[in-house]
C-alpha atoms as a PDB file:
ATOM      1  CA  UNK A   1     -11.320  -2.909 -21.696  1.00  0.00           C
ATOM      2  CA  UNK A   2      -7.627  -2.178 -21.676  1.00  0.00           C
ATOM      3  CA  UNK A   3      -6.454  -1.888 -25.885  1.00  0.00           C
ATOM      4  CA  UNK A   4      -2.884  -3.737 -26.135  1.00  0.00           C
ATOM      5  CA  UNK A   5      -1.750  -0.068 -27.126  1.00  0.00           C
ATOM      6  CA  UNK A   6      -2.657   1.002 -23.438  1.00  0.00           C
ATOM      7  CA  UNK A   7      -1.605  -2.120 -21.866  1.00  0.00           C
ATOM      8  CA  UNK A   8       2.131  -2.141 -24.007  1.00  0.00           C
ATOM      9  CA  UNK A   9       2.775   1.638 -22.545  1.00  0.00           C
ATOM     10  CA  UNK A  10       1.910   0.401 -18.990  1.00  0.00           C
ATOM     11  CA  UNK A  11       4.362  -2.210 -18.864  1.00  0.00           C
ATOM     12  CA  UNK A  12       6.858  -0.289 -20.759  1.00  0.00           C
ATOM     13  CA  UNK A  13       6.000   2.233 -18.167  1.00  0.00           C
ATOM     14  CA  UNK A  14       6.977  -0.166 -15.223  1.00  0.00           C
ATOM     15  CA  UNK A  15      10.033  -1.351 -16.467  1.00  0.00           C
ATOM     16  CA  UNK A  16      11.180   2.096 -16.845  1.00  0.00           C
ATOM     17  CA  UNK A  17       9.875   2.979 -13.362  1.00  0.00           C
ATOM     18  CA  UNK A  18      11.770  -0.275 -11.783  1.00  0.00           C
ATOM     19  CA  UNK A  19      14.898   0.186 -14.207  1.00  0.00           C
ATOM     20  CA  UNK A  20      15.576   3.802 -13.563  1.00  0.00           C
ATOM     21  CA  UNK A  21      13.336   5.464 -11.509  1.00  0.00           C
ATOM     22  CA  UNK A  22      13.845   3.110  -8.592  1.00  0.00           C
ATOM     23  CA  UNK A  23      17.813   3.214  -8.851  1.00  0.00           C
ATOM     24  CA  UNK A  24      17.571   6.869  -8.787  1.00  0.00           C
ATOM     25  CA  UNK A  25      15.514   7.315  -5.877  1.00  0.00           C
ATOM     26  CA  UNK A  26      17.878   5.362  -3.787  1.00  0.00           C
ATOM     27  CA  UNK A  27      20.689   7.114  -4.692  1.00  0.00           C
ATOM     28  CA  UNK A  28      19.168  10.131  -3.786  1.00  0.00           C
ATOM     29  CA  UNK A  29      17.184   9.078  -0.647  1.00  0.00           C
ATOM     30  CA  UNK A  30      19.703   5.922   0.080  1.00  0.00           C
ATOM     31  CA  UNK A  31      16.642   4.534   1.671  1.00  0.00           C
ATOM     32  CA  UNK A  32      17.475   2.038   4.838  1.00  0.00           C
ATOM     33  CA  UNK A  33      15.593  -1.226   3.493  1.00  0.00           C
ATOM     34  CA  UNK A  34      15.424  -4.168   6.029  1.00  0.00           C
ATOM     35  CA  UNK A  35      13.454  -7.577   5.759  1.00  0.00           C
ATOM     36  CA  UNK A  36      13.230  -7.588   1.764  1.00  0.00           C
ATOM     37  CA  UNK A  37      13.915 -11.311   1.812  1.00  0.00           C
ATOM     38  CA  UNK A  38      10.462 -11.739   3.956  1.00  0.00           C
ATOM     39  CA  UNK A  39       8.622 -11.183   0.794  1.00  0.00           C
ATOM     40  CA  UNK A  40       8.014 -14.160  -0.910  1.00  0.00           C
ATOM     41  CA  UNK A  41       9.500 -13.857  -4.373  1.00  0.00           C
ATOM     42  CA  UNK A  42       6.622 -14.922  -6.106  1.00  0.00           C
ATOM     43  CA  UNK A  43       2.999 -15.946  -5.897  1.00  0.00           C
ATOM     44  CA  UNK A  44      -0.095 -14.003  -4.334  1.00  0.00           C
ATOM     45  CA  UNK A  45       0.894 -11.882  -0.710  1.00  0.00           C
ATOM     46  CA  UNK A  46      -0.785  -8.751   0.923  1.00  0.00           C
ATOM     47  CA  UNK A  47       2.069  -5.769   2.145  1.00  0.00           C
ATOM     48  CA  UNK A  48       0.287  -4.011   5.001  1.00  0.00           C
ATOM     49  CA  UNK A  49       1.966  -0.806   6.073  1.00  0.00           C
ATOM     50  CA  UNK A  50       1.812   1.891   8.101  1.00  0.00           C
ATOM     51  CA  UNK A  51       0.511   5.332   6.699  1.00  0.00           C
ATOM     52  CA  UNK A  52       2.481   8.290   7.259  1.00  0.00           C
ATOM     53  CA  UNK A  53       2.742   9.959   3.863  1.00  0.00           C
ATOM     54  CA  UNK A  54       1.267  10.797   0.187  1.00  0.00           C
ATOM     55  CA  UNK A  55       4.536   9.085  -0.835  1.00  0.00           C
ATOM     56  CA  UNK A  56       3.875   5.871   0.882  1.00  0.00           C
ATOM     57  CA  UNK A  57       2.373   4.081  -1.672  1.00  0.00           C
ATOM     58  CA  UNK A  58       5.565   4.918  -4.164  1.00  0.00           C
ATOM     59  CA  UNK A  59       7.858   4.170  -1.836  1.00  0.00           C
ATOM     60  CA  UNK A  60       7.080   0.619  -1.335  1.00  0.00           C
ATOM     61  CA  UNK A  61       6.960  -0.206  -5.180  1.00  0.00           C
ATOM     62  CA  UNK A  62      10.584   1.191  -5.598  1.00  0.00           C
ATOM     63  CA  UNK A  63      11.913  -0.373  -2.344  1.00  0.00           C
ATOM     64  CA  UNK A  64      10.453  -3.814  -2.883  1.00  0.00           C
ATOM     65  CA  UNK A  65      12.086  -7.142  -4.735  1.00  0.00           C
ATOM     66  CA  UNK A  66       9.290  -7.435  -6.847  1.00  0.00           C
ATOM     67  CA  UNK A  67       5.994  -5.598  -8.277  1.00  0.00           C
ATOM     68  CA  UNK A  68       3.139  -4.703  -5.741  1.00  0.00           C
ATOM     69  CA  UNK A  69       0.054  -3.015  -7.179  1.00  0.00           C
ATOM     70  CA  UNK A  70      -1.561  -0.304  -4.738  1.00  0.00           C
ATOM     71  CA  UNK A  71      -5.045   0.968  -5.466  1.00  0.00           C
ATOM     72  CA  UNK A  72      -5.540   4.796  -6.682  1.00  0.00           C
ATOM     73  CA  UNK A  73      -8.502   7.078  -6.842  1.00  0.00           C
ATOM     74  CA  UNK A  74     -10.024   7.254 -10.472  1.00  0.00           C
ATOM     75  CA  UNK A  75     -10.009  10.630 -10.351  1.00  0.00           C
ATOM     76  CA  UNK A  76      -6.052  10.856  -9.978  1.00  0.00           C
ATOM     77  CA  UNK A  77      -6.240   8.996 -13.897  1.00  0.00           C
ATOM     78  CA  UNK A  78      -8.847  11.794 -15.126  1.00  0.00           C
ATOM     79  CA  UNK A  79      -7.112  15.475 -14.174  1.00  0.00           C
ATOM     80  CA  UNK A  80      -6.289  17.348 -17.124  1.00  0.00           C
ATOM     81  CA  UNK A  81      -3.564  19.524 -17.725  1.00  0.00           C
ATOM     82  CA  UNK A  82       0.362  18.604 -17.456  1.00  0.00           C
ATOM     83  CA  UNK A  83       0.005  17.659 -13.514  1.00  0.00           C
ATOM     84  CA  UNK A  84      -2.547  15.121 -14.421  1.00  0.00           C
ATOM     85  CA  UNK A  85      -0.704  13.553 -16.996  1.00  0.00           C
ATOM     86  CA  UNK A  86       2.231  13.492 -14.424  1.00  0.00           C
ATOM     87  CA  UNK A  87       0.301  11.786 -12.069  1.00  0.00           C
ATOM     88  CA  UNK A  88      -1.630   9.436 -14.279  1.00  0.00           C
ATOM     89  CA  UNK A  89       2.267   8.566 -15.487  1.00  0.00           C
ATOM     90  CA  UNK A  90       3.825   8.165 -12.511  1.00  0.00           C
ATOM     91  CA  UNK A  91       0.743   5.887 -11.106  1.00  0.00           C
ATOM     92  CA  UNK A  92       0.929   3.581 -13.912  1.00  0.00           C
ATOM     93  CA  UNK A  93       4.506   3.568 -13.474  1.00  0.00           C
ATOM     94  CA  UNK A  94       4.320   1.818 -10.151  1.00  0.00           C
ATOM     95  CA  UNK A  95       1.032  -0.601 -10.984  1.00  0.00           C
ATOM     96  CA  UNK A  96      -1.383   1.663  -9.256  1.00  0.00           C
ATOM     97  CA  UNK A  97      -5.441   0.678 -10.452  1.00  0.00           C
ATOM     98  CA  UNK A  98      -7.970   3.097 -10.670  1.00  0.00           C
ATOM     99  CA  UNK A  99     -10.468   2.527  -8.657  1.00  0.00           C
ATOM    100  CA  UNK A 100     -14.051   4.641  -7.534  1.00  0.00           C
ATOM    101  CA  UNK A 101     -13.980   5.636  -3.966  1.00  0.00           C
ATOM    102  CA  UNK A 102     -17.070   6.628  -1.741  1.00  0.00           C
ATOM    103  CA  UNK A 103     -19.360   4.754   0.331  1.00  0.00           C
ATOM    104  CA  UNK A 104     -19.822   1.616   1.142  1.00  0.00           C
ATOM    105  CA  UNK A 105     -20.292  -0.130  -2.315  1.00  0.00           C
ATOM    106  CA  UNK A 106     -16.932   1.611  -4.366  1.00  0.00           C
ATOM    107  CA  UNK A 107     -14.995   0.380  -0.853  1.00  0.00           C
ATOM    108  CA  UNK A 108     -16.668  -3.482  -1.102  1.00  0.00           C
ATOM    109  CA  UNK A 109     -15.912  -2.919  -4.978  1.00  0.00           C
ATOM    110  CA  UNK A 110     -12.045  -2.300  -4.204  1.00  0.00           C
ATOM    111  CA  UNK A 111     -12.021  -5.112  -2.530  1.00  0.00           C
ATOM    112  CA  UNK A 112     -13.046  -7.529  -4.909  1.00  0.00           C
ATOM    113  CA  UNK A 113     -10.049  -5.673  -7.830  1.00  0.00           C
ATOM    114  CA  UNK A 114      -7.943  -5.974  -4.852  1.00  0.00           C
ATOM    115  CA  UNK A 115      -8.587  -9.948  -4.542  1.00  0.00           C
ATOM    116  CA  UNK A 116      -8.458 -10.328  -8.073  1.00  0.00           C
ATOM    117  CA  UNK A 117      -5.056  -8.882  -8.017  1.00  0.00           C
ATOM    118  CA  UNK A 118      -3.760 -11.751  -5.659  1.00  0.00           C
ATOM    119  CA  UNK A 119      -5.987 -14.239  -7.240  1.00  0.00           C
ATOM    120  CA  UNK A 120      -3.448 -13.789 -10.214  1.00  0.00           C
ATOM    121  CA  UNK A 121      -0.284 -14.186  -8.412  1.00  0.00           C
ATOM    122  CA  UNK A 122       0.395 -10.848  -7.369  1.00  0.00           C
ATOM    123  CA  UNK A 123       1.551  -8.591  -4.749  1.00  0.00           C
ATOM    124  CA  UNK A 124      -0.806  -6.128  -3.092  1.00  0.00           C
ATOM    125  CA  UNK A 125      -0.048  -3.443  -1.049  1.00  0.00           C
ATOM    126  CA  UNK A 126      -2.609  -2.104   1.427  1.00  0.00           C
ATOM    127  CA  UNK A 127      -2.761   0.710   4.566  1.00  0.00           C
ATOM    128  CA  UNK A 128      -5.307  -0.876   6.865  1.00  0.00           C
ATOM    129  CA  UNK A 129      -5.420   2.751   8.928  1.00  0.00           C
ATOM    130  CA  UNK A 130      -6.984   3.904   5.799  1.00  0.00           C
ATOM    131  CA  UNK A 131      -5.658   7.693   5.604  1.00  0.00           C
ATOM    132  CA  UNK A 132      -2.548   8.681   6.526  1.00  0.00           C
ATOM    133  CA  UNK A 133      -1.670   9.479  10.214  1.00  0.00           C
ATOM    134  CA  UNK A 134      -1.412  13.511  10.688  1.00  0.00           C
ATOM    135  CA  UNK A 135       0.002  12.959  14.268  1.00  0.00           C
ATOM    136  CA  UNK A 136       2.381  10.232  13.965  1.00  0.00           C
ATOM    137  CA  UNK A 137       0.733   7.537  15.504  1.00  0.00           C
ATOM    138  CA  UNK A 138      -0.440   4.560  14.450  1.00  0.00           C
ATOM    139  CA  UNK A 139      -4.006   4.470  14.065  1.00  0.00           C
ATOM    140  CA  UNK A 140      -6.364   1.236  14.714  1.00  0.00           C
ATOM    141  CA  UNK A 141      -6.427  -0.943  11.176  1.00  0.00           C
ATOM    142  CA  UNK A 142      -9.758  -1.569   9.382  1.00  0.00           C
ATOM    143  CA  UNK A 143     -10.744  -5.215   8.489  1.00  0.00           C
ATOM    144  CA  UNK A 144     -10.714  -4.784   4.842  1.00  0.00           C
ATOM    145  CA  UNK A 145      -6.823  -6.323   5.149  1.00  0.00           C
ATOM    146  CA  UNK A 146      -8.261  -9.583   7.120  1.00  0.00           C
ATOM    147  CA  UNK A 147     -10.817 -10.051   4.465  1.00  0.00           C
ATOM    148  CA  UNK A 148      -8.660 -10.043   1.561  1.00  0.00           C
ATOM    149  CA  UNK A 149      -6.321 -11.873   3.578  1.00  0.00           C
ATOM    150  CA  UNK A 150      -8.847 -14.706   4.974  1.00  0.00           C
ATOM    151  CA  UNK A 151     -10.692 -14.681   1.246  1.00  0.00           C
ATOM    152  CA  UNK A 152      -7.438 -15.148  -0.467  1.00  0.00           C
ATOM    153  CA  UNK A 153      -5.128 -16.896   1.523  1.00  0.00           C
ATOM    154  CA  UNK A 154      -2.168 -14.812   0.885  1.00  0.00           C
ATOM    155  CA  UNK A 155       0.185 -14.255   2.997  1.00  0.00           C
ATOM    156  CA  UNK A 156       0.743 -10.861   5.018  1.00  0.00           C
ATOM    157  CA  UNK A 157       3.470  -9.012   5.013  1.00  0.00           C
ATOM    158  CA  UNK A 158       3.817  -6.304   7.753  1.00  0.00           C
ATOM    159  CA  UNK A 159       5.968  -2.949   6.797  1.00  0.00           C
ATOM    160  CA  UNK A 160       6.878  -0.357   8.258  1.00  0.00           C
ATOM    161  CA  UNK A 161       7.622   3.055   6.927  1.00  0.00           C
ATOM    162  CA  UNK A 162      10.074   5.380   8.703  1.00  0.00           C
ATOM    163  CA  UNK A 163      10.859   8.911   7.759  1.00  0.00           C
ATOM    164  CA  UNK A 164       7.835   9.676   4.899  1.00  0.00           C
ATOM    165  CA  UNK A 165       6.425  12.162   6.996  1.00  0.00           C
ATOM    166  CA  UNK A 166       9.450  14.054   7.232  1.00  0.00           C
ATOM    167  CA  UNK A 167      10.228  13.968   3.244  1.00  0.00           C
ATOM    168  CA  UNK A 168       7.120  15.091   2.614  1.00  0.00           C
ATOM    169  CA  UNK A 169       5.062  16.123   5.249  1.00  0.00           C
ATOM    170  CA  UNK A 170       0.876  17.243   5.085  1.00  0.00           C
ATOM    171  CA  UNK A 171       0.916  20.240   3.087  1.00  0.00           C
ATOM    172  CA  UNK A 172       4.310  19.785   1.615  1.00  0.00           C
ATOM    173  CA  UNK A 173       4.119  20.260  -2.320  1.00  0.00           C
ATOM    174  CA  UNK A 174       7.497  18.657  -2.973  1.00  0.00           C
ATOM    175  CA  UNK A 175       9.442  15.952  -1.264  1.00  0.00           C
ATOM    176  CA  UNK A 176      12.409  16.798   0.872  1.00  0.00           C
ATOM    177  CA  UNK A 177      15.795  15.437   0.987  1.00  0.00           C
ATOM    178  CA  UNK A 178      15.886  12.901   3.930  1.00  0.00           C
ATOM    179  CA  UNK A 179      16.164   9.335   5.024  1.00  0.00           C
ATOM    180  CA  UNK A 180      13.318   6.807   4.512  1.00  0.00           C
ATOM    181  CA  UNK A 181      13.423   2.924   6.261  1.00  0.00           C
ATOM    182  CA  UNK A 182      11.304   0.519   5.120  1.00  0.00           C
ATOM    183  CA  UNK A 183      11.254  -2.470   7.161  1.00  0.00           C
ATOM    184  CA  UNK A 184       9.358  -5.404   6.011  1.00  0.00           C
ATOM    185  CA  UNK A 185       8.698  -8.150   9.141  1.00  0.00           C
ATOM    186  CA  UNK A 186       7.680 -11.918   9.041  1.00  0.00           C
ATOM    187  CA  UNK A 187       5.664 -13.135   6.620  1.00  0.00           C
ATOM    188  CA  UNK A 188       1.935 -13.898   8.626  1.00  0.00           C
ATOM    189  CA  UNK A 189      -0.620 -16.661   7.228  1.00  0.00           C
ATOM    190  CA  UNK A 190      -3.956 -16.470   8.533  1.00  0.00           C
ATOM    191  CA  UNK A 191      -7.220 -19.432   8.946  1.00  0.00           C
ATOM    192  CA  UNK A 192     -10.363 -18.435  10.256  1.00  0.00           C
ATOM    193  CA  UNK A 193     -10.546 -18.351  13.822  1.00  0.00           C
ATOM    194  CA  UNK A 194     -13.660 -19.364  15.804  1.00  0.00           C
ATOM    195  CA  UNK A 195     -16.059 -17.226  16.012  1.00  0.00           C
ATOM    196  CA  UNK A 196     -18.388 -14.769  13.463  1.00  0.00           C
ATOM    197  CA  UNK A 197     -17.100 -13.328  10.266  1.00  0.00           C
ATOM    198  CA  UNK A 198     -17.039 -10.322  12.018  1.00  0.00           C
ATOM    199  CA  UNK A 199     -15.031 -11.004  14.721  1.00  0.00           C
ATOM    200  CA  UNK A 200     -12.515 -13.203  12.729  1.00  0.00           C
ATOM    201  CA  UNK A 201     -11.522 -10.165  10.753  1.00  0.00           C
ATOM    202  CA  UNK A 202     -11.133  -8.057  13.321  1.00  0.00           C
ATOM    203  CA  UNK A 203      -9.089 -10.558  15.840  1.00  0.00           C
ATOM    204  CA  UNK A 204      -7.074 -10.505  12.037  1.00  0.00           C
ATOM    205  CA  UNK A 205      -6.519  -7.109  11.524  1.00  0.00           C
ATOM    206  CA  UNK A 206      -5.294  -6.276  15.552  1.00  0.00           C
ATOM    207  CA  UNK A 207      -2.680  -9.130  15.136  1.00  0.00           C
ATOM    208  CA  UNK A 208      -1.802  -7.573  11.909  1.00  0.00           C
ATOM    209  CA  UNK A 209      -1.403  -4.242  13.413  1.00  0.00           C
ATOM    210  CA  UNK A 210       0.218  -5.252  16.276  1.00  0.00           C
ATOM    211  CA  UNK A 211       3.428  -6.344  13.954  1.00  0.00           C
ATOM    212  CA  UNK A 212       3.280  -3.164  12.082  1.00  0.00           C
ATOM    213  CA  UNK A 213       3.536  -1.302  15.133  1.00  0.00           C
ATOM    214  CA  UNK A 214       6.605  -3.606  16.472  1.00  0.00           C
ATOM    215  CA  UNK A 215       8.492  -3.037  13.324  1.00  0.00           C
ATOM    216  CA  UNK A 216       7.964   0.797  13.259  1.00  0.00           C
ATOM    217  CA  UNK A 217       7.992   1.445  17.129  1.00  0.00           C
ATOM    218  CA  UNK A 218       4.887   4.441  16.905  1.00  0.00           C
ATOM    219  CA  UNK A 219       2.523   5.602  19.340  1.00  0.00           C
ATOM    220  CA  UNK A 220      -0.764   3.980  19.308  1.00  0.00           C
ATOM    221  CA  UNK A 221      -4.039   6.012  18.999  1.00  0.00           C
ATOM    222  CA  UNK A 222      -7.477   4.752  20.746  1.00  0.00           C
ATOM    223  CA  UNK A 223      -9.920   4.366  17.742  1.00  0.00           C
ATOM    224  CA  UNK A 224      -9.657   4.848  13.917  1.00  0.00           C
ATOM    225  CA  UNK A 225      -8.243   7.439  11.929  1.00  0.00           C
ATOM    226  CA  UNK A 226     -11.578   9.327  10.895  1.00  0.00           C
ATOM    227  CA  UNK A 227     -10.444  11.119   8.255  1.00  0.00           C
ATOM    228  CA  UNK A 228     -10.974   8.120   6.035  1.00  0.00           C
ATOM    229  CA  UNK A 229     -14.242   6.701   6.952  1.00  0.00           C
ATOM    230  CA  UNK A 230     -14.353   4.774   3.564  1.00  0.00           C
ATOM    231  CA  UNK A 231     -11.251   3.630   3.542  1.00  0.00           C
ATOM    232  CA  UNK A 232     -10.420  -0.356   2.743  1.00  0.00           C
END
């Protein structure tokens, strides 16, 4: 359990991140931000974007009208050294939670902090393609999106990312100077179609992914991006 010492710094944390960090990124990126009114300014809704880049899940926190929590490997909170304490800063910073990763339980696991995040009024941000895209295109979305989204009944909120993978592309230590758009579509409310659980969530997650890849315009690939196999 959090102590109020801990939980004080993390807010303190995000208000800095929002108050000054965020301002300063767009006036050095000047990031191209469409849609922002589609997010509803309060209550529980799911963000599903693309995944082109390590920065993905920092650039939707700075570019959005209001907080959106991502989930973070709890291993990124336990490197040592000044890097780690960067990193463990900068996640807190934009409402990341820790979370174990691996197999089948840690990804069911992430799910449930994941609903719990929306089941307090929150925004959550997800990439159903799991791991970011090496090639560009946009991969085919895992169901863990539709289940949150089905369990919850939050709304969905389809983004697209432009531009990430040229700031910082795979390999890249530091981010570039370049332009970033963020478009965020139509808000999407889902009830369970006919059929099995199964097939509900997909049939949930293709319409979901057919948005994203409206707003963003990318190549689609066959199957799922491997790379991730335990990915939400």
């Amino acid at each position: 359990m959090p102590s109020s010492t801990d939980i004080g710094g993390a807010v303190l944390l995000q208000a800095i991140v929002r108050r000054v960090a965020a301002p300063l990124a767009r006036l050095v990126y000047q990031p191209v931000i469409e849609g922002s009114g589609n997010v509803p300014p309060q209550g529980p809704v799911i963000l599903a974007a693309n995944h082109l880049s390590v920065l993905d899940s920092f650039v939707i926190p700075l570019v959005a009208p209001r907080p959106v929590a991502f989930l973070a490997k709890a291993e990124y909170f336990r490197r040592p050294g000044f890097a780690g304490w960067l990193t463990r800063t900068c996640l807190t910073g934009i409402d990341a939670v820790p979370v174990p990763r691996g197999g089948h339980r840690a990804a069911r696991e992430s799910l449930e902090v994941a609903l719990g995040i929306l089941a307090a009024g929150q925004a959550f941000g997800i990439h159903p393609e799991g791991s970011r895209s090496r090639d560009g295109r946009l991969y085919r979305g895992r169901t863990g999106v539709a289940w949150l989204a089905l369990a919850s009944g939050a709304p969905v909120v389809p983004v697209a990312l432009l531009g990430t993978d040229r700031i910082q592309p795979v390999g890249a230590r530091l981010p570039r100077l370049g332009r970033i758009t963020v478009r965020f579509g139509t808000p999407m409310r889902f009830a369970p179609p006919p059929g099995s659980a199964g097939q509900a969530r997909r049939a949930v997650t293709d319409e979901i992914m057919a948005a994203i890849r409206e707003l963003s315009g990318q190549e689609l690939a066959e199957g799922y991006n491997e790379l991730s196999a335990a990915a939400l």
